[in-house]
N, C-alpha and C. Protein backbone atom coordinates (compact mmCIF):
# COMPACT_ATOMS: atom_id res chain seq x y z
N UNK A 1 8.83 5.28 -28.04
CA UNK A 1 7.83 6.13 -27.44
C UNK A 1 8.36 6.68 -26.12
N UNK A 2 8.06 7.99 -25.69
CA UNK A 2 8.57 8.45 -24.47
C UNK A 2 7.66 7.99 -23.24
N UNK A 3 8.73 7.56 -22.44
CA UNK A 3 8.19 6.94 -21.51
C UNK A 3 7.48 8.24 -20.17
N UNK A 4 8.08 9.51 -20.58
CA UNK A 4 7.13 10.12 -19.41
C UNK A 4 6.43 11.12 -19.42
N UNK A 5 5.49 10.95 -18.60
CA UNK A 5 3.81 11.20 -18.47
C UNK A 5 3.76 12.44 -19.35
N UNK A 6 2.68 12.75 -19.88
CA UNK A 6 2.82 14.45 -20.16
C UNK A 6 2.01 15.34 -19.27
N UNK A 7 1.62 16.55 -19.63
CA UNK A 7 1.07 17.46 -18.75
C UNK A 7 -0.14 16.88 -18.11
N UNK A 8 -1.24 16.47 -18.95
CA UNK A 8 -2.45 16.03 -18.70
C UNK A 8 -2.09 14.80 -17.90
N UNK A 9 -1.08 13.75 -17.43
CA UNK A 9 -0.98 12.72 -16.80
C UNK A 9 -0.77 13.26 -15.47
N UNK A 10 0.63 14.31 -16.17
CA UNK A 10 0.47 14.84 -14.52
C UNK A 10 0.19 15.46 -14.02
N UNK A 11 -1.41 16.46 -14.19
CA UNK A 11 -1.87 17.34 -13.52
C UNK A 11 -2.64 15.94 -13.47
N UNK A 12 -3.19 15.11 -13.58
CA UNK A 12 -4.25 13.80 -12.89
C UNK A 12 -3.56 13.49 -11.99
N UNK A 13 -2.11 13.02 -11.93
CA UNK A 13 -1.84 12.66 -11.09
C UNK A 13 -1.47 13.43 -9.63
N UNK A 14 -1.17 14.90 -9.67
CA UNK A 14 -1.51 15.82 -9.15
C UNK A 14 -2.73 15.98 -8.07
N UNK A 15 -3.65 15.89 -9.28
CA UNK A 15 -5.05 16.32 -8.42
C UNK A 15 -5.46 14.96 -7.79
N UNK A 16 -5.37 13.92 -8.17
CA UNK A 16 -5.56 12.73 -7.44
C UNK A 16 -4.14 12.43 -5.90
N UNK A 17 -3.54 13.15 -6.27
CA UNK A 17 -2.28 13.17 -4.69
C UNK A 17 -2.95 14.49 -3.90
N UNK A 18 -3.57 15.27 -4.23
CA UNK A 18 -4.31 16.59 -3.30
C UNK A 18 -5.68 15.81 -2.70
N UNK A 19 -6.23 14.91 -3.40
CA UNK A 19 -7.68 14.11 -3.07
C UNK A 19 -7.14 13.54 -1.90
N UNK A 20 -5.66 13.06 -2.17
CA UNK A 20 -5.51 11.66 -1.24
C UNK A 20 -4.93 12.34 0.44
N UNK A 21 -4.49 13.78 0.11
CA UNK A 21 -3.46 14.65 1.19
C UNK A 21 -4.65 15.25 1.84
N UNK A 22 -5.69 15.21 1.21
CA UNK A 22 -6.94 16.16 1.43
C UNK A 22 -7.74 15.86 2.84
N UNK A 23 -7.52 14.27 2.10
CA UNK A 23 -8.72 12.84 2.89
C UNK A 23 -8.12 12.71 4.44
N UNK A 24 -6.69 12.35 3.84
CA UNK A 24 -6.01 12.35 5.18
C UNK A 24 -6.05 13.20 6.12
N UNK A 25 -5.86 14.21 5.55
CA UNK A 25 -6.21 15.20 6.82
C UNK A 25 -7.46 15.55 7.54
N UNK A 26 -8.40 15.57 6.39
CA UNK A 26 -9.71 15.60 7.60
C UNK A 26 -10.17 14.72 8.52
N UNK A 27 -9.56 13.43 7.49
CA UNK A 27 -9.95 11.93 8.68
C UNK A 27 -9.03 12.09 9.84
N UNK A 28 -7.80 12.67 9.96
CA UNK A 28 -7.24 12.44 11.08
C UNK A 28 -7.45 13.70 11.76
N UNK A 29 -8.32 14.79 11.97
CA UNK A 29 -8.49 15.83 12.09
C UNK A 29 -10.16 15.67 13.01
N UNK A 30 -10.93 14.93 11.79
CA UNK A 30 -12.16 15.04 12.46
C UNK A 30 -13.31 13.33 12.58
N UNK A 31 -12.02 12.14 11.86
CA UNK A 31 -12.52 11.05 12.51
C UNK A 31 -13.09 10.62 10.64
N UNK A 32 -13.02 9.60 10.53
CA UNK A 32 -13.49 8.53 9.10
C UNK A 32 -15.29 9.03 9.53
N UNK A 33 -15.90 8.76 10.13
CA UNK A 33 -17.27 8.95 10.40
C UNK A 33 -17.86 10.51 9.86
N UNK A 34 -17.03 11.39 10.24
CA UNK A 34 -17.41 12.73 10.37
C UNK A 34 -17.09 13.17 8.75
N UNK A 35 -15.99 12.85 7.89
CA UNK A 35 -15.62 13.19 6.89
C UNK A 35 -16.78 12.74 5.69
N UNK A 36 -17.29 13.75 4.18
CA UNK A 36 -17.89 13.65 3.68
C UNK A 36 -17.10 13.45 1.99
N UNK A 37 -17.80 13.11 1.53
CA UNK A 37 -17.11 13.27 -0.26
C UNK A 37 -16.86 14.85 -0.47
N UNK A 38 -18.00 15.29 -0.18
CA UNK A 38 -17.97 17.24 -0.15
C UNK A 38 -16.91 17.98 0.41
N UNK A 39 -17.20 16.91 1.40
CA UNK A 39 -15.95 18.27 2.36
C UNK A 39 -14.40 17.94 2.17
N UNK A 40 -13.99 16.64 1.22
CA UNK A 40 -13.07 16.27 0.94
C UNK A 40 -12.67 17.10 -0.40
N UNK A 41 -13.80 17.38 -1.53
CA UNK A 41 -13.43 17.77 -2.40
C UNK A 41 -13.72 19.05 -2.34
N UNK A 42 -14.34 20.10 -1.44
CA UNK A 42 -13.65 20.78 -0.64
C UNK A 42 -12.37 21.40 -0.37
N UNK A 43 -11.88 20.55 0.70
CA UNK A 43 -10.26 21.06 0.82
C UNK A 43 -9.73 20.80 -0.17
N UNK A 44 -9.90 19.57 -1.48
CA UNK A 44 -8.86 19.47 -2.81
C UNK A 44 -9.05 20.97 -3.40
N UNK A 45 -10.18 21.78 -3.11
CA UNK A 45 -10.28 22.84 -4.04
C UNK A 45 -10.71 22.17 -5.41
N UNK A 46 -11.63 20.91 -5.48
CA UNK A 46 -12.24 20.36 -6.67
C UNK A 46 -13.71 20.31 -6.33
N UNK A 47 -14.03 20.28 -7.81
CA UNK A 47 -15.86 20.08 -7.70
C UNK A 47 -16.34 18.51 -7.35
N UNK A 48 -17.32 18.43 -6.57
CA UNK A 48 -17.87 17.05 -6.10
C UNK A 48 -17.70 16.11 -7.37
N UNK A 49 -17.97 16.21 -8.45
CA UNK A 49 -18.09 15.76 -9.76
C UNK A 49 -16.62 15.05 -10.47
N UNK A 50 -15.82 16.11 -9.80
CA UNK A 50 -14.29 15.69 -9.99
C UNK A 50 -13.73 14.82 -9.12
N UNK A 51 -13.92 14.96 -7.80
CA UNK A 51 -13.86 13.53 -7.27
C UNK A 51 -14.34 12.75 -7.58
N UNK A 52 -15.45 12.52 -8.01
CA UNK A 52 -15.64 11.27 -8.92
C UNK A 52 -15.10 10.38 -9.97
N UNK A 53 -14.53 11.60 -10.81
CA UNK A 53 -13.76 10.97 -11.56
C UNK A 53 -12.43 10.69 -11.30
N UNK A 54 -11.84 11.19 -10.17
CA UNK A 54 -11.07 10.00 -9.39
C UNK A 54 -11.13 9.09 -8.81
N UNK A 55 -11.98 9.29 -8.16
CA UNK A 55 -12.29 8.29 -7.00
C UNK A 55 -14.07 7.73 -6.84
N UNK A 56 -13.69 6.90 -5.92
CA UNK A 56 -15.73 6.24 -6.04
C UNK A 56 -15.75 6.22 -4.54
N UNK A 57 -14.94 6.55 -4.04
CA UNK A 57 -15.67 6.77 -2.35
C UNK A 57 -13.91 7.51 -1.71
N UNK A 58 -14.78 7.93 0.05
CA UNK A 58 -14.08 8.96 0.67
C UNK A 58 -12.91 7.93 1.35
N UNK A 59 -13.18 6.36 0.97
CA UNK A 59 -12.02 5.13 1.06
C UNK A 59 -11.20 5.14 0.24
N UNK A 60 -11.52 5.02 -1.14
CA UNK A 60 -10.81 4.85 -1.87
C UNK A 60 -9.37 6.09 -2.09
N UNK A 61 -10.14 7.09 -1.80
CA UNK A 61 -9.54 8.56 -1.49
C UNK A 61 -8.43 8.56 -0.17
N UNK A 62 -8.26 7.61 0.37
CA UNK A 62 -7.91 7.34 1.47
C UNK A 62 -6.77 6.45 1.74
N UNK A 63 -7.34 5.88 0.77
CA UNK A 63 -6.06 4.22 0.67
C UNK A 63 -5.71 4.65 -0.95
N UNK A 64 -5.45 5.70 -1.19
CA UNK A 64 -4.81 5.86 -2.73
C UNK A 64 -3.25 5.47 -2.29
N UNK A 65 -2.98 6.35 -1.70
CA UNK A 65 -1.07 6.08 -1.04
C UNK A 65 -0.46 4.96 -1.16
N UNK A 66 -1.50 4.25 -0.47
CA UNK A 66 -1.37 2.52 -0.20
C UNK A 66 -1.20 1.71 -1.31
N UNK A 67 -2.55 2.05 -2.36
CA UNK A 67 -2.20 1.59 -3.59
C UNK A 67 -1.25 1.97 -4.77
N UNK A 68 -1.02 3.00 -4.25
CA UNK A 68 0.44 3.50 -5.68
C UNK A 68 1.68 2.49 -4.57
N UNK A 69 1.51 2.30 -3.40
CA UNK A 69 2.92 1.56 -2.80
C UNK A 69 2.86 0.19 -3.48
N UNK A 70 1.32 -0.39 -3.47
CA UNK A 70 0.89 -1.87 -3.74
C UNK A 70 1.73 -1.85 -5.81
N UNK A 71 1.39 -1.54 -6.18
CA UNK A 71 1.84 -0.62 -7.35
C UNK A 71 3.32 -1.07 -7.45
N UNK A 72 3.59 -0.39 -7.18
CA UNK A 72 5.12 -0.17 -7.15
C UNK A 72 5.89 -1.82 -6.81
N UNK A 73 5.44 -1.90 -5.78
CA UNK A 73 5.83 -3.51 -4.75
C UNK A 73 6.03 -4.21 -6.24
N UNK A 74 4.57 -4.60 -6.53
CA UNK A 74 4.49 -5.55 -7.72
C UNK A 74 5.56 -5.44 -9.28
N UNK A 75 5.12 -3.89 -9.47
CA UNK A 75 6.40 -3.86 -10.44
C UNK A 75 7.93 -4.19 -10.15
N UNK A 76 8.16 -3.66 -9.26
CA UNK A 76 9.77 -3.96 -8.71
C UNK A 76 10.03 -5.92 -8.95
N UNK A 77 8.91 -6.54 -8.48
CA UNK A 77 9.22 -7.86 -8.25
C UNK A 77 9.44 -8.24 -9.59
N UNK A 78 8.41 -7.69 -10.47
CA UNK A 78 8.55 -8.29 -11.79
C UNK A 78 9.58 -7.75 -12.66
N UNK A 79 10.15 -6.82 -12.24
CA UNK A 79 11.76 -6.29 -12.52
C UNK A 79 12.79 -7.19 -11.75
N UNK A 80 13.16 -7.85 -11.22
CA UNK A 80 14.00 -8.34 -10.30
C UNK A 80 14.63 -9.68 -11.39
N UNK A 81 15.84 -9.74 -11.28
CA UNK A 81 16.31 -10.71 -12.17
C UNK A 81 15.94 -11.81 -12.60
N UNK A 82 15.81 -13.01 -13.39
CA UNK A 82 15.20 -14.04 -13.10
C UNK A 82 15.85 -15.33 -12.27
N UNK A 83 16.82 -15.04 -11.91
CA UNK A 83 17.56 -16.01 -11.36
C UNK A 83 17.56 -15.66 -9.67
N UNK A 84 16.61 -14.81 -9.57
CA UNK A 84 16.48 -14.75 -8.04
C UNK A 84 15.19 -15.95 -8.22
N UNK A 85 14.95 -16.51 -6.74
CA UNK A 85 13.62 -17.51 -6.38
C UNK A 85 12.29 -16.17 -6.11
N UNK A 86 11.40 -16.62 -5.73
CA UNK A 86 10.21 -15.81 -5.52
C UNK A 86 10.80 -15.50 -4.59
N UNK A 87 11.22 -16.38 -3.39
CA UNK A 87 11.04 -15.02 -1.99
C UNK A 87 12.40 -13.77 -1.96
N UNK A 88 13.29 -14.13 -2.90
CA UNK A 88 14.44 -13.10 -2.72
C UNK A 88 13.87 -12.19 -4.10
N UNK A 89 13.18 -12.68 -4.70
CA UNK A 89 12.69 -11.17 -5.56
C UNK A 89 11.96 -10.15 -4.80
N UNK A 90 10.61 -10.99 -3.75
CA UNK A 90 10.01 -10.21 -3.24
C UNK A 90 10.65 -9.56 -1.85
N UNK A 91 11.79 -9.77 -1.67
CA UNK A 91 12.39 -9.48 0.11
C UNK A 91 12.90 -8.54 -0.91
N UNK A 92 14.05 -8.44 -1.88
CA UNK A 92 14.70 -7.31 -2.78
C UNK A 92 13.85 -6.18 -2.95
N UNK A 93 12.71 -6.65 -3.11
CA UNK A 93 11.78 -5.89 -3.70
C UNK A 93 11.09 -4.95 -2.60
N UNK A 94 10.86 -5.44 -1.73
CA UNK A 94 10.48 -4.22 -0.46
C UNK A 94 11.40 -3.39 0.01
N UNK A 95 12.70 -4.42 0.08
CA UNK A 95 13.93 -3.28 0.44
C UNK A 95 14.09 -2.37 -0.84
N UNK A 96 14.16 -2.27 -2.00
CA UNK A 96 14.18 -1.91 -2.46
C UNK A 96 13.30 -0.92 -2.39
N UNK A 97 12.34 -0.56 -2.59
CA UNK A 97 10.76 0.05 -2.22
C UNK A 97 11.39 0.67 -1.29
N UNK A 98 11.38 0.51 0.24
CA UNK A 98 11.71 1.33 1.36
C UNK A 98 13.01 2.40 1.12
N UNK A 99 13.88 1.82 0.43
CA UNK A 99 15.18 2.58 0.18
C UNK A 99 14.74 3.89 -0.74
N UNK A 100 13.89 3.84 -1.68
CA UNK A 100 13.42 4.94 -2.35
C UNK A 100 12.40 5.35 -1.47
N UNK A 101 11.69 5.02 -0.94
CA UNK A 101 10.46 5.66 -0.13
C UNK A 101 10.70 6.24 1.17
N UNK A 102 11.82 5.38 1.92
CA UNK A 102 12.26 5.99 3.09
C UNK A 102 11.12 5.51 4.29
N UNK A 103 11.04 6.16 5.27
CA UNK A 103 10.35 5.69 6.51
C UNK A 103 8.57 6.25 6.17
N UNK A 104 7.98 5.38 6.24
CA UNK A 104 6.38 6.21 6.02
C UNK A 104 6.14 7.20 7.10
N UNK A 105 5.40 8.16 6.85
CA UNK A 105 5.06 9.32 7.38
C UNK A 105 4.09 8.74 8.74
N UNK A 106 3.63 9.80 9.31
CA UNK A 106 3.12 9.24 10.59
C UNK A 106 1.21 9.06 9.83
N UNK A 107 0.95 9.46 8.80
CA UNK A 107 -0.08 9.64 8.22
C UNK A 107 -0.11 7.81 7.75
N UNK A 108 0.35 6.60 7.47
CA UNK A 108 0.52 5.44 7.17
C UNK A 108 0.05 5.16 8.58
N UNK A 109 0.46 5.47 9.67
CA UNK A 109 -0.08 4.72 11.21
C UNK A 109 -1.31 5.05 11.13
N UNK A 110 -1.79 5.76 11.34
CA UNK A 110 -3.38 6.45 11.02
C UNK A 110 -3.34 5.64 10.66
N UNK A 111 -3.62 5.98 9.34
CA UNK A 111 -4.91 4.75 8.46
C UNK A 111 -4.49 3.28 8.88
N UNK A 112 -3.20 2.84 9.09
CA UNK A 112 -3.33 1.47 9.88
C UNK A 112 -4.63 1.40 11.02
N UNK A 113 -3.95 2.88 11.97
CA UNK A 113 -4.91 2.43 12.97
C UNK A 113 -6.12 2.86 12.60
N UNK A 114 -6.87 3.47 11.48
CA UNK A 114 -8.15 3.79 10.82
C UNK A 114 -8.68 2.75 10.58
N UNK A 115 -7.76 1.23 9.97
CA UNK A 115 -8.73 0.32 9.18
C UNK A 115 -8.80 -0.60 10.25
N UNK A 116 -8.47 -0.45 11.24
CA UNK A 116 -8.83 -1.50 12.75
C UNK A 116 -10.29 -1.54 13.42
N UNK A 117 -10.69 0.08 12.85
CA UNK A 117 -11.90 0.35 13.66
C UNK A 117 -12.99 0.74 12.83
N UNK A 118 -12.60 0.76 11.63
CA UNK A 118 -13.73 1.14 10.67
C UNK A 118 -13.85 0.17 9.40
N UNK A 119 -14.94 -0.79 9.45
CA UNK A 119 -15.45 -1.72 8.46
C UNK A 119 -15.31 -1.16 6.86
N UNK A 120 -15.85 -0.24 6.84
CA UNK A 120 -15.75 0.14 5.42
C UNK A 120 -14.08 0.38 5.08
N UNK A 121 -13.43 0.95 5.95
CA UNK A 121 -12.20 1.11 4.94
C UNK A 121 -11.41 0.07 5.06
N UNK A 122 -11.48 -1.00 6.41
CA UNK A 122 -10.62 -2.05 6.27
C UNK A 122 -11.60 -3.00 4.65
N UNK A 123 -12.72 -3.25 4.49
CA UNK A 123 -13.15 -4.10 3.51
C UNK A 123 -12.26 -3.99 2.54
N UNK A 124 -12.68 -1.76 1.96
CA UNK A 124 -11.36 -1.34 1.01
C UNK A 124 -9.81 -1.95 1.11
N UNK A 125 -9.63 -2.04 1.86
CA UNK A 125 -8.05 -2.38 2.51
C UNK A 125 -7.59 -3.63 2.21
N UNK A 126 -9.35 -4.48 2.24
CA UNK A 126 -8.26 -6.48 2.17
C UNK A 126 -8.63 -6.45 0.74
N UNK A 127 -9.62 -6.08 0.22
CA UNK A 127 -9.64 -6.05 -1.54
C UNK A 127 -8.90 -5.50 -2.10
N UNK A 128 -7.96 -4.20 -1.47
CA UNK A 128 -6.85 -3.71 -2.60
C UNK A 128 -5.68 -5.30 -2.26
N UNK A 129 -5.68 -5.77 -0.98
CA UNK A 129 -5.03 -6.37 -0.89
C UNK A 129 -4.86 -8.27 -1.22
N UNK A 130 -6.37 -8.63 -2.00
CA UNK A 130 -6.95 -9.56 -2.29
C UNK A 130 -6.36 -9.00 -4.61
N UNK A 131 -6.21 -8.09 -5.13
CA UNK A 131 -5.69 -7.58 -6.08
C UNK A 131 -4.43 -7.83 -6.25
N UNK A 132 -3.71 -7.61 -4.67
CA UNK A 132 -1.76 -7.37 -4.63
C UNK A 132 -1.68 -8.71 -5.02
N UNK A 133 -2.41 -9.79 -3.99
CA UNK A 133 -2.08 -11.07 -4.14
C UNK A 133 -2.27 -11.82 -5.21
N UNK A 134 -3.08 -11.41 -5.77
CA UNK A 134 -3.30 -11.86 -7.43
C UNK A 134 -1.76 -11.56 -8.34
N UNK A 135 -1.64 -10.43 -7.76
CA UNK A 135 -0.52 -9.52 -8.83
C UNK A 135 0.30 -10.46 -8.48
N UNK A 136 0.94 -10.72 -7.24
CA UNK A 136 2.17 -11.01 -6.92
C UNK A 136 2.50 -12.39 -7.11
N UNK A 137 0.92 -13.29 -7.22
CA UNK A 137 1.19 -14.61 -7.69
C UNK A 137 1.94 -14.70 -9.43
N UNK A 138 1.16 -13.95 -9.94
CA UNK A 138 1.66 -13.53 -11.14
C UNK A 138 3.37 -13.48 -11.36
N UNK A 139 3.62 -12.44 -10.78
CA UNK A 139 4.82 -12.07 -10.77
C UNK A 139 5.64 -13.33 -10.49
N UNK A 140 5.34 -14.23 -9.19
CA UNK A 140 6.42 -14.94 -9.00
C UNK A 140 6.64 -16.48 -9.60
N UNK A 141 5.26 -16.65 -10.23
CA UNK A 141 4.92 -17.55 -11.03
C UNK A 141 5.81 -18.30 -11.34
N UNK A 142 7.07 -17.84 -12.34
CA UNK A 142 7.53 -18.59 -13.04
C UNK A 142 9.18 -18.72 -12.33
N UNK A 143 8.94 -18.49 -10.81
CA UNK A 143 10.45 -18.48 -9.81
C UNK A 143 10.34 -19.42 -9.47
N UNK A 144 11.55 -19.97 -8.92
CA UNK A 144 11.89 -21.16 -8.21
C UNK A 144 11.17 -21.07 -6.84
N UNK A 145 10.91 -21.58 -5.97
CA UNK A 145 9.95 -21.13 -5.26
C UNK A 145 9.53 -22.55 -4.41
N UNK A 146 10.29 -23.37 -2.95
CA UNK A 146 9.59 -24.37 -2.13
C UNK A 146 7.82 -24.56 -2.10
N UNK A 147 7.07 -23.79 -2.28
CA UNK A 147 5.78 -23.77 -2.05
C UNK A 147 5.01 -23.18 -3.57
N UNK A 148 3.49 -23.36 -3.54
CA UNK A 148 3.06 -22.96 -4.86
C UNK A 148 3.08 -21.53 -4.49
N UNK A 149 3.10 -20.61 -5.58
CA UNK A 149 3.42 -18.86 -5.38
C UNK A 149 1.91 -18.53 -5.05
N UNK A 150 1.01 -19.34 -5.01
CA UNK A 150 0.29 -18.83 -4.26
C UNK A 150 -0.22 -18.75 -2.35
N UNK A 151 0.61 -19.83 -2.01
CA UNK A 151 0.82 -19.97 -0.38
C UNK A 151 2.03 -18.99 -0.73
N UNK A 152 3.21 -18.53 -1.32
CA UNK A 152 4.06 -17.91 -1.12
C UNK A 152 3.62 -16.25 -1.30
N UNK A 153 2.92 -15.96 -1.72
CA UNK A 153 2.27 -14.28 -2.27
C UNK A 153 1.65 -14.09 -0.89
N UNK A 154 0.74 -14.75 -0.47
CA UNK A 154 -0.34 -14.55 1.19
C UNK A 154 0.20 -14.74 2.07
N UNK A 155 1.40 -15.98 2.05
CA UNK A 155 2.51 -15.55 3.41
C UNK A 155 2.98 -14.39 3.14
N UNK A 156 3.68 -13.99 2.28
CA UNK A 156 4.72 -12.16 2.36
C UNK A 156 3.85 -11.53 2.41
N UNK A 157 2.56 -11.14 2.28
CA UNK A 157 1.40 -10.58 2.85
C UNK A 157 1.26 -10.25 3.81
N UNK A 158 0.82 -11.54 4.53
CA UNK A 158 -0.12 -11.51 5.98
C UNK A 158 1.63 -10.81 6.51
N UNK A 159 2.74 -11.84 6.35
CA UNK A 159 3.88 -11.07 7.16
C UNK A 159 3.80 -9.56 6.90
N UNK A 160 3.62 -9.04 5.99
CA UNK A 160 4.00 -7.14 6.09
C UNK A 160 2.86 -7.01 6.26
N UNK A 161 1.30 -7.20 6.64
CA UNK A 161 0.20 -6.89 7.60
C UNK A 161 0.93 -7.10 8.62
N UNK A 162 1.03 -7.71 9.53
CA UNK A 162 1.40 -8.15 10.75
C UNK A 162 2.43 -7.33 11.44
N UNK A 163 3.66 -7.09 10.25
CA UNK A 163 4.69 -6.50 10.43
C UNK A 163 4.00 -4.49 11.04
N UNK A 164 3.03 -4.38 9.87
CA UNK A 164 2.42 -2.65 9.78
C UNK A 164 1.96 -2.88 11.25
N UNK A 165 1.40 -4.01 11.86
CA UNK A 165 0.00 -3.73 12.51
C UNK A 165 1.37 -4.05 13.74
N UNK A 166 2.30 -4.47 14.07
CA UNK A 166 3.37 -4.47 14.93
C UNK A 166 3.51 -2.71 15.67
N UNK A 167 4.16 -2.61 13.98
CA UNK A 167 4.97 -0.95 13.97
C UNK A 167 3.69 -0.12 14.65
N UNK A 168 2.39 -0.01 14.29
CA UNK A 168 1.62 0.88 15.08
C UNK A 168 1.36 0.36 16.36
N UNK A 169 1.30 -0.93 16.72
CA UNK A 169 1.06 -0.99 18.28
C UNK A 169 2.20 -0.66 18.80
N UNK A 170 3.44 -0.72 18.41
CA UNK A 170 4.67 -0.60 19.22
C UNK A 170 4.55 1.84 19.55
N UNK A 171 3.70 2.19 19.06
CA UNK A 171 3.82 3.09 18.49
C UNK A 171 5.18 3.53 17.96
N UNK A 172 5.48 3.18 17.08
CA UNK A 172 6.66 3.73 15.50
C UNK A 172 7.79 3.52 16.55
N UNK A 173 7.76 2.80 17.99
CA UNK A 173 9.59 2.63 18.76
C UNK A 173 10.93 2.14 17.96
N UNK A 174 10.12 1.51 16.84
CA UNK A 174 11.32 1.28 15.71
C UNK A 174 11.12 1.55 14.85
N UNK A 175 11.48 1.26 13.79
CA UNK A 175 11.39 1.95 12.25
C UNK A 175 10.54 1.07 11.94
N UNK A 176 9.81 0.95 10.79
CA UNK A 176 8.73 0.24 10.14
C UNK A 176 9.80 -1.13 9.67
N UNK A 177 10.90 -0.29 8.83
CA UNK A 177 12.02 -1.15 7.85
C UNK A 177 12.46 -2.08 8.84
N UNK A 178 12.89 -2.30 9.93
CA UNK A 178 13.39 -3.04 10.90
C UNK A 178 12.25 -4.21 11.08
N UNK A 179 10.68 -3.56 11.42
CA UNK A 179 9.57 -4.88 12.23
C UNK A 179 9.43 -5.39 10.73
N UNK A 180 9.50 -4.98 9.38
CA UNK A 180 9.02 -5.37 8.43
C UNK A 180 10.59 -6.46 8.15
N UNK A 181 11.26 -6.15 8.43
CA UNK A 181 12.66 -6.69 8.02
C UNK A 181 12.58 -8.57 9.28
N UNK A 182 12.26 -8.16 10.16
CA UNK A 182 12.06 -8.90 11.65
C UNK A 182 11.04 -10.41 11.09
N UNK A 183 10.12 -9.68 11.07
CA UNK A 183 9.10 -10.40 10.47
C UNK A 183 9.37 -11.16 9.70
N UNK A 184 9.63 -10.51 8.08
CA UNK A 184 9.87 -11.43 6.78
C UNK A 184 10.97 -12.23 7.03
N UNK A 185 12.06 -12.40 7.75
CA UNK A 185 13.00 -13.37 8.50
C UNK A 185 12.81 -14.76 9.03
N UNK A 186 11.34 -14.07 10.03
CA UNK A 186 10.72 -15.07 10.97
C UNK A 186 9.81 -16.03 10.19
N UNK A 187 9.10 -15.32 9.29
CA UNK A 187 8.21 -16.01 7.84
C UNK A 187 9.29 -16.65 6.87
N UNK A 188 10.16 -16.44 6.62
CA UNK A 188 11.31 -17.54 5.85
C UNK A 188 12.06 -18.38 6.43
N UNK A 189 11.63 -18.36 7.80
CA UNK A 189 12.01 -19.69 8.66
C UNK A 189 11.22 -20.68 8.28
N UNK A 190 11.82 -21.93 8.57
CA UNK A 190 10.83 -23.31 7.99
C UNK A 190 10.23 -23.42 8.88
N UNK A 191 8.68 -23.90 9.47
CA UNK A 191 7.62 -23.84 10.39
C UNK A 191 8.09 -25.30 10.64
N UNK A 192 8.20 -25.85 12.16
CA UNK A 192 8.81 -26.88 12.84
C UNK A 192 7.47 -27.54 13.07
């Protein structure tokens, strides 16, 4: 079977990357508070009705980016040889990720600094990220692994939270790849 998308996959996937370019911009333009479902589907140049059938709120529309990255993360790990342990699948696996993705746009600090101050989209934010951790226990399940893969999935977590929420207070003075690199180092140290 051919593995890629056809027209109809990717005009969805299309119009769901204009929802998500859409969101961003008005929220960083005129504030998460001020932005509407309307005026989002709006600038997509889609009917209210059609955002719907992408999306179920002007969050979800928001943190789409985030979740095609969350996405990706997880597959890569579960691609990764089996003779790596959990934490060198998942360290491979972000570098890996960053090397195709490159440095996030300044639109990733936003919504970092968006879900600091606004309840509704951080909630969105720890449930896509209450999902990753499910995924990633999965994934590393059956690795060699000092700890159960589930203390090991919420540590590489909280570390690349910590690491994001670094890179925006530092405002971006280093690369993301570096505090994220810094971090997951300091988290694979043994705790004394």
């Amino acid at each position: 079977m051919d593995a890629t998308p056809g027209l109809r996959e990717r005009k969805k996937a299309e119009t769901r990357q204009a929802v998500h370019e859409a969101a961003l911009r008005l929220v960083v333009e005129h504030g998460l508070d001020a932005v509407t479902v309307e005026s989002i589907a709006d600038a997509a140049n889609i009917s209210r009705r059609t955002f719907s059938n992408y999306f179920s709120s002007k969050e979800d529309a928001l943190l789409y980016g985030e979740e095609q990255r969350i996405r990706a993360l997880v597959e890569r790990v579960r691609a990764q040889p089996p003779e790596l342990s959990a934490w060198e699948a998942l360290r491979v696996s972000v570098d890996e990720l960053q090397d195709e993705l490159g440095e996030p746009h300044r639109e990733w600090a936003v919504r970092t600094r968006l879900a600091k101050r606004h309840p509704s989209l951080l909630a969105r934010q720890l449930a896509n990220h209450a999902g990753l951790e499910r995924d990633l226990v999965e994934a590393v399940a059956d690795r060699k692994a000092d700890v159960p893969p589930r203390v090991l999935a919420a540590a590489f977590l909280v570390a690349l939270r910590l690491a994001s929420h670094q890179w925006t207070e530092e405002d971006e003075a280093r690369t993301l790849r570096e505090v994220v690199s810094e971090t997951l180092d300091q988290m694979a140290r043994p705790f004394r």
